[in-house]
Protein backbone atom coordinates (compact mmCIF):
# COMPACT_ATOMS: atom_id res chain seq x y z
CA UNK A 1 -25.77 -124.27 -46.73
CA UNK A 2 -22.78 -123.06 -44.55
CA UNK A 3 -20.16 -123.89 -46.99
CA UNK A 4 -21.88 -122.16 -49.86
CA UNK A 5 -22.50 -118.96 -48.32
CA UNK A 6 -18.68 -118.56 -47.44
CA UNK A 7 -18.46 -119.72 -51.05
CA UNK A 8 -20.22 -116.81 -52.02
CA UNK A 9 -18.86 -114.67 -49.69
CA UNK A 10 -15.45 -115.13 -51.21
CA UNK A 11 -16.47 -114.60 -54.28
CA UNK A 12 -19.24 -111.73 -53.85
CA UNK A 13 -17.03 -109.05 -56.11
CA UNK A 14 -17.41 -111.38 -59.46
CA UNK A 15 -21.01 -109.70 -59.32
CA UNK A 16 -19.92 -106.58 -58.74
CA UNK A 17 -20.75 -105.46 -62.60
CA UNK A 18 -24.28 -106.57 -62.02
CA UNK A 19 -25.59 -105.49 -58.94
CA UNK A 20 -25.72 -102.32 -56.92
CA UNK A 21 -22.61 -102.10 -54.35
CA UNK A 22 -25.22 -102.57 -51.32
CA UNK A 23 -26.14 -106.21 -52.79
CA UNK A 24 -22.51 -106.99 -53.33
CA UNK A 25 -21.62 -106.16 -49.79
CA UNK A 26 -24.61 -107.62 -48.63
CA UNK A 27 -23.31 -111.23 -50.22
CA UNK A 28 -19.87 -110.20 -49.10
CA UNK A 29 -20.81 -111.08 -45.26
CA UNK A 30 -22.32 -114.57 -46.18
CA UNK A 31 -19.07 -115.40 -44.25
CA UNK A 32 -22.05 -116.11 -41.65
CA UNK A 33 -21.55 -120.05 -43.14
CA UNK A 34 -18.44 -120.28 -40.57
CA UNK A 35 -21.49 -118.97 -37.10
CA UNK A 36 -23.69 -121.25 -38.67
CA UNK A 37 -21.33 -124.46 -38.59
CA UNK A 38 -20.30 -123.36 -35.06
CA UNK A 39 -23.27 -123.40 -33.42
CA UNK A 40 -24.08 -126.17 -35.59
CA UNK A 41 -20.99 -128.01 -33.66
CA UNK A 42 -21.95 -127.23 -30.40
CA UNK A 43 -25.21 -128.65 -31.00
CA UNK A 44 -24.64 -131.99 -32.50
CA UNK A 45 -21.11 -132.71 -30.25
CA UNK A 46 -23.67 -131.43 -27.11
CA UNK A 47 -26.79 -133.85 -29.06
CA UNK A 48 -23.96 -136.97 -29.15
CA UNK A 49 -22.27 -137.07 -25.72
CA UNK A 50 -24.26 -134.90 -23.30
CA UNK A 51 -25.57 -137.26 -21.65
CA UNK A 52 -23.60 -140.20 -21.89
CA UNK A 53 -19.77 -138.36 -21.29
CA UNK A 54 -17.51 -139.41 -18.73
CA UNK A 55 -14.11 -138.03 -17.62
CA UNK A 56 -12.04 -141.16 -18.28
CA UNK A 57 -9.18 -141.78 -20.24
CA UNK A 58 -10.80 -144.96 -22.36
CA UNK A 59 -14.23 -142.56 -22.98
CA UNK A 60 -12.04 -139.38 -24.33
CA UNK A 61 -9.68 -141.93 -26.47
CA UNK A 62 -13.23 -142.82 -28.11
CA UNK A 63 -14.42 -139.85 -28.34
CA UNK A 64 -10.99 -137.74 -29.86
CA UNK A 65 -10.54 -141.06 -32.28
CA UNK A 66 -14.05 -140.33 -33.63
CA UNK A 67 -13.42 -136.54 -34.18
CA UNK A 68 -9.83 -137.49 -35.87
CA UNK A 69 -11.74 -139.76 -38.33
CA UNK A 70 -14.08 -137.20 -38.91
CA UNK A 71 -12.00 -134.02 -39.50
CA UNK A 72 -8.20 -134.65 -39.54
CA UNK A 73 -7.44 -137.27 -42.97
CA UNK A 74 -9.31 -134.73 -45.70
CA UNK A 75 -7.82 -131.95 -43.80
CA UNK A 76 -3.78 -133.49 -43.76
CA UNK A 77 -4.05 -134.85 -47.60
CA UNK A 78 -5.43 -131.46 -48.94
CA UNK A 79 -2.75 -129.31 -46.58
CA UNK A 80 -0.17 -131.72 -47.79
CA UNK A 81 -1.52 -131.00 -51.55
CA UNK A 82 -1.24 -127.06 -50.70
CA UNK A 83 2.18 -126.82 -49.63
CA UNK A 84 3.20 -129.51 -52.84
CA UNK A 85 1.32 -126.81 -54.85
CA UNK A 86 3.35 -124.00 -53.60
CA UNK A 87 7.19 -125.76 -54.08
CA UNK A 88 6.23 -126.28 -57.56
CA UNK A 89 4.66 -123.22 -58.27
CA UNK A 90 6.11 -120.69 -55.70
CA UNK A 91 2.64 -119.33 -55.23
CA UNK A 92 2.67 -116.99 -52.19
CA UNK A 93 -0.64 -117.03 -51.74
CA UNK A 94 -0.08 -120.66 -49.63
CA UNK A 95 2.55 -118.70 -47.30
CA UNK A 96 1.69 -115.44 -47.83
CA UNK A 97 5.38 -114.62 -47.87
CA UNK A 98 6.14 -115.88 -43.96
CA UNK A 99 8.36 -118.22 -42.12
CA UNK A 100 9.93 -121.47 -43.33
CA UNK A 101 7.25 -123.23 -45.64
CA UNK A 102 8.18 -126.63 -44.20
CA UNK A 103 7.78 -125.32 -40.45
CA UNK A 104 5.05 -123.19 -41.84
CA UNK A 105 3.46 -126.72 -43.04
CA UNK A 106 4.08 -128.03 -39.62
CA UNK A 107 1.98 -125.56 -38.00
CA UNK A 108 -0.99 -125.93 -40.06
CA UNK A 109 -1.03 -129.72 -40.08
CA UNK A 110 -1.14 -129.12 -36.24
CA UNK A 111 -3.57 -126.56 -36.32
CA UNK A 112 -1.17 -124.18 -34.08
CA UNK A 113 -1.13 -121.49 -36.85
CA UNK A 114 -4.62 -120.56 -36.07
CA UNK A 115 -3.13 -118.70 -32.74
CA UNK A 116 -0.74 -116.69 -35.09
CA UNK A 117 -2.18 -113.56 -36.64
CA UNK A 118 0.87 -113.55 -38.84
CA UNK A 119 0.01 -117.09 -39.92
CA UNK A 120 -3.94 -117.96 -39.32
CA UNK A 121 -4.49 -117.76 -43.44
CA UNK A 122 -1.35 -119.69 -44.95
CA UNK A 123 -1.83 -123.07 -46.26
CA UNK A 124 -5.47 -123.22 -46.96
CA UNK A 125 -7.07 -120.28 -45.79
CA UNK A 126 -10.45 -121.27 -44.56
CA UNK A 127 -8.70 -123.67 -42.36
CA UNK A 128 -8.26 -121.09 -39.81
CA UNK A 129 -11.78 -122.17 -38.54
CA UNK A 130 -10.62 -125.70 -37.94
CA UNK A 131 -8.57 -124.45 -35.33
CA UNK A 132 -11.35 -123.13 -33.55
CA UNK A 133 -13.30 -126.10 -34.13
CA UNK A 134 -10.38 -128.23 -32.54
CA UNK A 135 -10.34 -126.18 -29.34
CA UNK A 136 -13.81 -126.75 -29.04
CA UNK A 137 -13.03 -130.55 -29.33
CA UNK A 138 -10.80 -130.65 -26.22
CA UNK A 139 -12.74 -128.15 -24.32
CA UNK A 140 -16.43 -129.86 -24.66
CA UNK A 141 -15.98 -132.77 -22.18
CA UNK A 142 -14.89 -130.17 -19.55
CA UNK A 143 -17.51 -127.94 -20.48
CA UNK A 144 -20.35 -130.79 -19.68
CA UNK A 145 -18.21 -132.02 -16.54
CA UNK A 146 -18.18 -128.56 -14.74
CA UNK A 147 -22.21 -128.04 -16.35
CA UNK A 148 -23.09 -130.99 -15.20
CA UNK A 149 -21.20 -131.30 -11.72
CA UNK A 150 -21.18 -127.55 -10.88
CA UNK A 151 -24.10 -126.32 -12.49
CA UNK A 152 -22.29 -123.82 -14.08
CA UNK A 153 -22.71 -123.13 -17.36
CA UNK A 154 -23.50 -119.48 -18.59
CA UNK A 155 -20.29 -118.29 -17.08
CA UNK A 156 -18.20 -120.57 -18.83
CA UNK A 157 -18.48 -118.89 -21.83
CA UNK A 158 -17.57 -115.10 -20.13
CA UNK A 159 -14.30 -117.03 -18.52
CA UNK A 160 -13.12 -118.07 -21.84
CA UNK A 161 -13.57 -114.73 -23.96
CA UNK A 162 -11.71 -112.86 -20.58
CA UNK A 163 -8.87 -115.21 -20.97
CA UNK A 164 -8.47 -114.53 -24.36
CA UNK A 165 -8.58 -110.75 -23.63
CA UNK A 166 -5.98 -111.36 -21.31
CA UNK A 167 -3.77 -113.25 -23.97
CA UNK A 168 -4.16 -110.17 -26.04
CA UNK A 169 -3.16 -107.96 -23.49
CA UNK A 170 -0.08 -109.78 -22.51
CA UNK A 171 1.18 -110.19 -26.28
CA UNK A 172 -0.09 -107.97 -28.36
CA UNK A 173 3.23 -105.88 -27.56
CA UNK A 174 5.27 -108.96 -27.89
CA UNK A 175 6.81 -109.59 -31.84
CA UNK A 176 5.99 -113.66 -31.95
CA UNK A 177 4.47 -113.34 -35.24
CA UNK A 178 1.38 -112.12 -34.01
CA UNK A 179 0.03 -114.38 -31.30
CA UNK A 180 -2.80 -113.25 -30.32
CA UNK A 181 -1.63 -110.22 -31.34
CA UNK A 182 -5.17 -107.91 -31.94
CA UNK A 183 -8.42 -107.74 -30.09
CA UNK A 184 -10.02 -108.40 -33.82
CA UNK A 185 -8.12 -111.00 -34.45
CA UNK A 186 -9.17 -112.90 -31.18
CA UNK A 187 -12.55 -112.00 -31.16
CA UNK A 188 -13.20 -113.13 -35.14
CA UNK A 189 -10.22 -116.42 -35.59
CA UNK A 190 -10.05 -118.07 -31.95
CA UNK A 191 -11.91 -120.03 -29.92
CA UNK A 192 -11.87 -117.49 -26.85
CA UNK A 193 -14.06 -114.97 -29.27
CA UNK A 194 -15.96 -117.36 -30.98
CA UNK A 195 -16.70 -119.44 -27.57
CA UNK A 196 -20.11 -118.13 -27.64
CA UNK A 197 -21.13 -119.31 -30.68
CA UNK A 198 -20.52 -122.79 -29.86
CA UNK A 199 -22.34 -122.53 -26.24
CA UNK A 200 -25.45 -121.73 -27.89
CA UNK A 201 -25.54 -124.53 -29.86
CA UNK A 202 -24.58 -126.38 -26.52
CA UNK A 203 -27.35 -124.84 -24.86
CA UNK A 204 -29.99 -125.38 -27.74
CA UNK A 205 -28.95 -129.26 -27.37
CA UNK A 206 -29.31 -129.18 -24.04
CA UNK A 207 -32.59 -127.81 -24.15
CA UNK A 208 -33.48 -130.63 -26.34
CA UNK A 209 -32.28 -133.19 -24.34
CA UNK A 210 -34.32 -132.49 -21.79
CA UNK A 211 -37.78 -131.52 -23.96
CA UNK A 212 -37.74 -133.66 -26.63
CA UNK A 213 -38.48 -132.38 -30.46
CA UNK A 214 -42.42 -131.81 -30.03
CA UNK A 215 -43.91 -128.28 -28.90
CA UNK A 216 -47.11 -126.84 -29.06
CA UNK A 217 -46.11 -122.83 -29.20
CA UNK A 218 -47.22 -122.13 -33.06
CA UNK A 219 -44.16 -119.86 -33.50
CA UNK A 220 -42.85 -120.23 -37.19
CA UNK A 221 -39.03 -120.64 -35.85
CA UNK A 222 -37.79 -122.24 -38.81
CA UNK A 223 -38.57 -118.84 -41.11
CA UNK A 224 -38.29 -116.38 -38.49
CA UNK A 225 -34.52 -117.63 -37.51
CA UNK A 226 -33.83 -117.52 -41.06
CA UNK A 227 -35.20 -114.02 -41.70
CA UNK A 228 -33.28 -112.96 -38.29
CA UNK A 229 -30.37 -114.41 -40.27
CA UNK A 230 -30.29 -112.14 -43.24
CA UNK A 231 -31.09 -108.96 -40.91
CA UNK A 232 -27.63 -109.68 -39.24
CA UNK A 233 -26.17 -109.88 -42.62
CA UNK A 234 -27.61 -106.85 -43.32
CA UNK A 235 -26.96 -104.90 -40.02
CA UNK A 236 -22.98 -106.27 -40.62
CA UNK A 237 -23.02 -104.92 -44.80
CA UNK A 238 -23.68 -101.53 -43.47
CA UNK A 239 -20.40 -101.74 -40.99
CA UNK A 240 -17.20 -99.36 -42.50
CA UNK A 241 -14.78 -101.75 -43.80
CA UNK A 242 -11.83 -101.03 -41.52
CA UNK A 243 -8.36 -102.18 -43.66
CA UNK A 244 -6.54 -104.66 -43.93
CA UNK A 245 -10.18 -106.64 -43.40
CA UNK A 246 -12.43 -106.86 -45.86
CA UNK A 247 -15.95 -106.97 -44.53
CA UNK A 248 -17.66 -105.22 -41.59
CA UNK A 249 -17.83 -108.30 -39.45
CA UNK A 250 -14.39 -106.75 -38.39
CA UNK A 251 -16.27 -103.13 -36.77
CA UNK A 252 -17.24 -103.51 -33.25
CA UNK A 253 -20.86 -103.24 -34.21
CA UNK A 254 -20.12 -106.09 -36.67
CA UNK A 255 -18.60 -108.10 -34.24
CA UNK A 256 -21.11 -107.67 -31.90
CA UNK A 257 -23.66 -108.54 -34.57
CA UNK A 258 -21.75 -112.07 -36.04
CA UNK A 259 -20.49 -113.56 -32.66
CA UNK A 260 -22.96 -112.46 -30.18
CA UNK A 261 -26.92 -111.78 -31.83
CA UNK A 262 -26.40 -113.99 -35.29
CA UNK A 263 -25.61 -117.00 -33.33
CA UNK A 264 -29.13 -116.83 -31.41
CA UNK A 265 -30.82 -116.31 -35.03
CA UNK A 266 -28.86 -119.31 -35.96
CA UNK A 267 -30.26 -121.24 -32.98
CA UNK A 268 -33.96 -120.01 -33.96
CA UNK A 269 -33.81 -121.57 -36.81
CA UNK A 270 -31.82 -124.90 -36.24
CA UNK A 271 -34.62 -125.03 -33.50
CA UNK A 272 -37.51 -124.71 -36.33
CA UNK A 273 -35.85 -127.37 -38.36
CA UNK A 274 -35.85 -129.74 -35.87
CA UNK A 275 -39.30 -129.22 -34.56
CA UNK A 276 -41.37 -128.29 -37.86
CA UNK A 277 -42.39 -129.56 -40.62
CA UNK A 278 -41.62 -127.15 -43.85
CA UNK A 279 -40.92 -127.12 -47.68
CA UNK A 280 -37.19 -126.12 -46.58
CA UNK A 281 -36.76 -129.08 -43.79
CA UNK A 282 -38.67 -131.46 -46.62
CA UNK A 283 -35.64 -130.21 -49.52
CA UNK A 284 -32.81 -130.14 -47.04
CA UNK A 285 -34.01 -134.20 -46.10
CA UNK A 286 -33.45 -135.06 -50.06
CA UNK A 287 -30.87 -137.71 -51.07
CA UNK A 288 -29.22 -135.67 -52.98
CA UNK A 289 -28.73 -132.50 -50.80
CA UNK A 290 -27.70 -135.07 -48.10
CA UNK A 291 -25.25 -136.23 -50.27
CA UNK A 292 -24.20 -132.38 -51.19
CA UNK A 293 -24.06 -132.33 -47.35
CA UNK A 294 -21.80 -134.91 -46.44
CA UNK A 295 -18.94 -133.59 -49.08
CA UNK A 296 -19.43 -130.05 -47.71
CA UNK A 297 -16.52 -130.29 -45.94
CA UNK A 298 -14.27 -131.10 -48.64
CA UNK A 299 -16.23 -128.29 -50.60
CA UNK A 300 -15.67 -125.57 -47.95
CA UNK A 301 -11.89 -126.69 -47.90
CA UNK A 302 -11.07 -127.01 -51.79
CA UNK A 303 -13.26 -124.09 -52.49
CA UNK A 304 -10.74 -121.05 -52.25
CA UNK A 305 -7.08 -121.52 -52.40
CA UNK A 306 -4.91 -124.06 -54.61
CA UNK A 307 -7.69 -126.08 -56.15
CA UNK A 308 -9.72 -123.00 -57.14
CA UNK A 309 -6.61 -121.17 -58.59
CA UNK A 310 -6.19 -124.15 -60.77
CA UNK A 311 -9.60 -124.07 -62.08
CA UNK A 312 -9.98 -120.77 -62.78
CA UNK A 313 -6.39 -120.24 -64.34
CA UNK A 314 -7.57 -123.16 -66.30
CA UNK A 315 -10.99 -121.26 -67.52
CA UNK A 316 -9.03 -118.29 -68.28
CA UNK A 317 -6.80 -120.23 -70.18
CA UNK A 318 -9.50 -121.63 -72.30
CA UNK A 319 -11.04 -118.47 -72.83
CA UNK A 320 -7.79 -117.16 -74.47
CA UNK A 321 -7.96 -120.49 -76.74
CA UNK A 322 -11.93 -119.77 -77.71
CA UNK A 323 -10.87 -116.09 -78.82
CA UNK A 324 -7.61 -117.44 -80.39
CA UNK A 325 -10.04 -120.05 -82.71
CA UNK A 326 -12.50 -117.17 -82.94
CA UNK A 327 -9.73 -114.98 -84.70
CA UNK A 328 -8.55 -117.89 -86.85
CA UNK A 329 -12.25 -118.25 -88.14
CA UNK A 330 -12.64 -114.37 -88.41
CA UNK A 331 -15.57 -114.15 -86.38
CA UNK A 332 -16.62 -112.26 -83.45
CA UNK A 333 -18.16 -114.19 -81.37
CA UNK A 334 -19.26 -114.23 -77.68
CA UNK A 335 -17.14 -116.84 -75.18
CA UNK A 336 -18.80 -118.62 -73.02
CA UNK A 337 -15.78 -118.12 -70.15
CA UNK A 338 -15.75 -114.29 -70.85
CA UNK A 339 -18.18 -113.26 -68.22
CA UNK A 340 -17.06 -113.89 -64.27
CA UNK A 341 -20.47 -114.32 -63.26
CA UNK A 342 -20.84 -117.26 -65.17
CA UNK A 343 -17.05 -118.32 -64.79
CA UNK A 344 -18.29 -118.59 -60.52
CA UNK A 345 -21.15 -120.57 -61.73
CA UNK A 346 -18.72 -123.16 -63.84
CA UNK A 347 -16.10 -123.42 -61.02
CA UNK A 348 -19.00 -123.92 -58.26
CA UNK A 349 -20.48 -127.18 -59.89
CA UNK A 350 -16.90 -128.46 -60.76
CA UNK A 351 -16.08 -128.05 -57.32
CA UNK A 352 -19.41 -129.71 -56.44
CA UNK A 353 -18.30 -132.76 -58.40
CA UNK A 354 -14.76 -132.66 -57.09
CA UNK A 355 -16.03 -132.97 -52.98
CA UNK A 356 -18.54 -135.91 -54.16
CA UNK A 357 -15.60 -137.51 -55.62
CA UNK A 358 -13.45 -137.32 -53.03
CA UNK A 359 -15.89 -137.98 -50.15
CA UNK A 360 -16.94 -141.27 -52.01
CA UNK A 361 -13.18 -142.07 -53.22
CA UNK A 362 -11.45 -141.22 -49.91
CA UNK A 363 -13.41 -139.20 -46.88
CA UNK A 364 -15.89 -141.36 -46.35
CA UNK A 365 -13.24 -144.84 -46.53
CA UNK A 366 -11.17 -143.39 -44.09
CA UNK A 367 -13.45 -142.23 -41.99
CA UNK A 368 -14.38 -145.79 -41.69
CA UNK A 369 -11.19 -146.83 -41.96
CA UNK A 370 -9.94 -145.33 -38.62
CA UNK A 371 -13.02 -145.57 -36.52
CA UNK A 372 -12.50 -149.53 -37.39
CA UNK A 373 -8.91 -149.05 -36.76
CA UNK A 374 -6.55 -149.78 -33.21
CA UNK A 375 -5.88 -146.21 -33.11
CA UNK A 376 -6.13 -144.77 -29.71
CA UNK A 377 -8.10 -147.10 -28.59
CA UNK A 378 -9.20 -150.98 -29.90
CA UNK A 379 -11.62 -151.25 -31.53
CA UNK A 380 -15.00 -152.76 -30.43
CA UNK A 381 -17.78 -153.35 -32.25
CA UNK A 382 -20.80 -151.65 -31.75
CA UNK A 383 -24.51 -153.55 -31.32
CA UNK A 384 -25.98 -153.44 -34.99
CA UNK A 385 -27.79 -150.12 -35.60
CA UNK A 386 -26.04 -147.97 -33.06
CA UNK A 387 -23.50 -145.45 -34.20
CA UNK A 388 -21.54 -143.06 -32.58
């Protein structure tokens, strides 16, 4: 679900022809995919290792070799396949005319270009979030050590978005291609903004933990979270767009709305999925959305950028053939790649097909492969049953 609504948020002005401007901005903030896998995160990392964590060298080993399997290999192979895409095609799109493309390859393999306002959106694009999502990596074991062992938790989260406020403050007049060099910047691509996010998964976790998945308040959570969903999207479509952004997550108002009141709308309804039953928790628990699921990842990072430029460069070359046999024959017909509605449509299920393939051909093996692997740490078998 995440991964298509940033899908469609990319791609919201292909329906411009056909809908009224409201609708089109209205799809234009489905960017809310990127809150939903955060809190998401914080949930399932919090769910995992809450309550089993401990501060020791062997137990973080374990624990960063799992997240490596998980995110890193897809990542590297299609960031690899980005920058091969730009030396043969000079594409700026991958660099977006900065820095050295080999060091600029460096720091998005390494995630660093996520701190860089001058580089957050080079390589592939999207990826920006990863950084945050890596920073919340490290930080979650400390986060449950000083919740934990201190019993503080709600200030955590004001501690890390005034450090970041800080880090603006002491750079933003310094020319090191742009770290942390905008309040909107920090607030909407880092971890110190988007901290909260993440903490209200933790906390939703947490809550579960402790009370279990059965309740007896009647409250509809699942469809009220969702509905409290689409009113943020709504509150953020109205926003001013505010150049060089292109939505109105970027007003203060907007970013008040996205990291701050969508998150807890999020939270609502991850909370109604896991404690009701509905039609929606009954469709999202189908073999073949799970499967849709697990290549979600590959979708979200294939689905703008390189891969996408291919495909639709590809349509549009077709499209020029169809006319081209449509002349020879002396007719004047209708194309079916003539229409960028439907042209969205085509590239979304090829893309579909493309994330299966490669989850099935290569996420998924070495995923196992490295969790099975000496890296970090040796490997020991687990009891049959029992995953991590």
């Amino acid at each position: 679900m995440a991964a298509y609504l940033v899908f469609i948020s990319h791609f919201a002005d292909g329906f411009d022809e056909n809908f009224p401007h409201i609708v089109q901005r209205f799809l234009g903030e489905f960017h809310i995919g990127v809150s939903i896998f955060f809190v998401l995160s914080g949930f399932l990392i919090t769910y995992r290792y809450y309550n089993s964590f401990h501060l020791t060298t062997d137990w973080f080993k374990q624990y960063l070799k799992n997240r490596v399997a998980r995110i890193y290999p897809m990542y590297f192979l299609l960031t690899v396949a980005a920058f091969v895409y730009y030396f043969i095609t000079k594409d700026i799109a991958i660099t977006k005319g900065t820095g050295n493309p080999i060091a600029l390859m460096f720091l998005n393999i390494t995630f660093v270009r996520g701190f860089f306002y001058q580089f957050w959106d080079t390589g592939i694009a999207q990826g920006w979030s990863l950084t945050v999502e890596e920073c919340f990596y490290f930080s979650a074991p400390i986060i449950f050590f000083i919740a934990k062992k201190y019993n503080k938790f709600y200030i955590q989260p004001v501690i890390i978005t005034a450090t970041g406020i800080l880090l603006v403050l002491i750079f933003r007049n310094v020319d090191w291609h742009g770290f942390f060099g905008n309040f909107t910047f920090m607030f909407l691509f880092t971890f110190f903004g988007r901290c909260f996010e993440f903490f209200v998964g933790i906390q939703l976790a947490r809550y579960i933990l402790k009370n279990g998945f059965s309740r007896t308040r009647k409250v509809n959570f699942t469809y009220s979270g969702f509905v409290l969903i689409f009113v943020c999207v709504f509150i953020m479509a109205l926003q001013p767009i505010t150049k060089p952004w292109n939505a109105g997550l970027e007003s203060p108002i907007g970013i008040v709305t996205n990291n701050y009141l969508l998150c807890i709308a999020v939270a609502l309804f991850f909370y109604g999925l896991l404690t009701e039953t509905t039609k929606f928790k009954t469709l999202l628990a189908t073999p073949f959305v799970e499967l849709l699921g697990k290549s979600s990842y590959i979708f979200y990072l294939i689905h703008l950028g390189w891969m996408y430029t291919l495909l639709h460069n590809g349509i549009n070359h077709l499209n020029d053939n169809i006319f081209t046999l449509y002349d020879g024959w002396g007719k004047d017909w209708v194309s079916p790649f003539q229409y960028d509605s439907l042209n969205i449509i085509y590239v979304f299920i090829v893309l579909n097909a493309v994330s299966v393939g490669l989850f099935k051909l290569i996420e998924e093996p070495l995923n196992h492969y490295i969790r099975k692997s000496n890296f970090l740490i040796p490997y020991k078998p687990r009891p049959k049953g029992i995953e991590d």
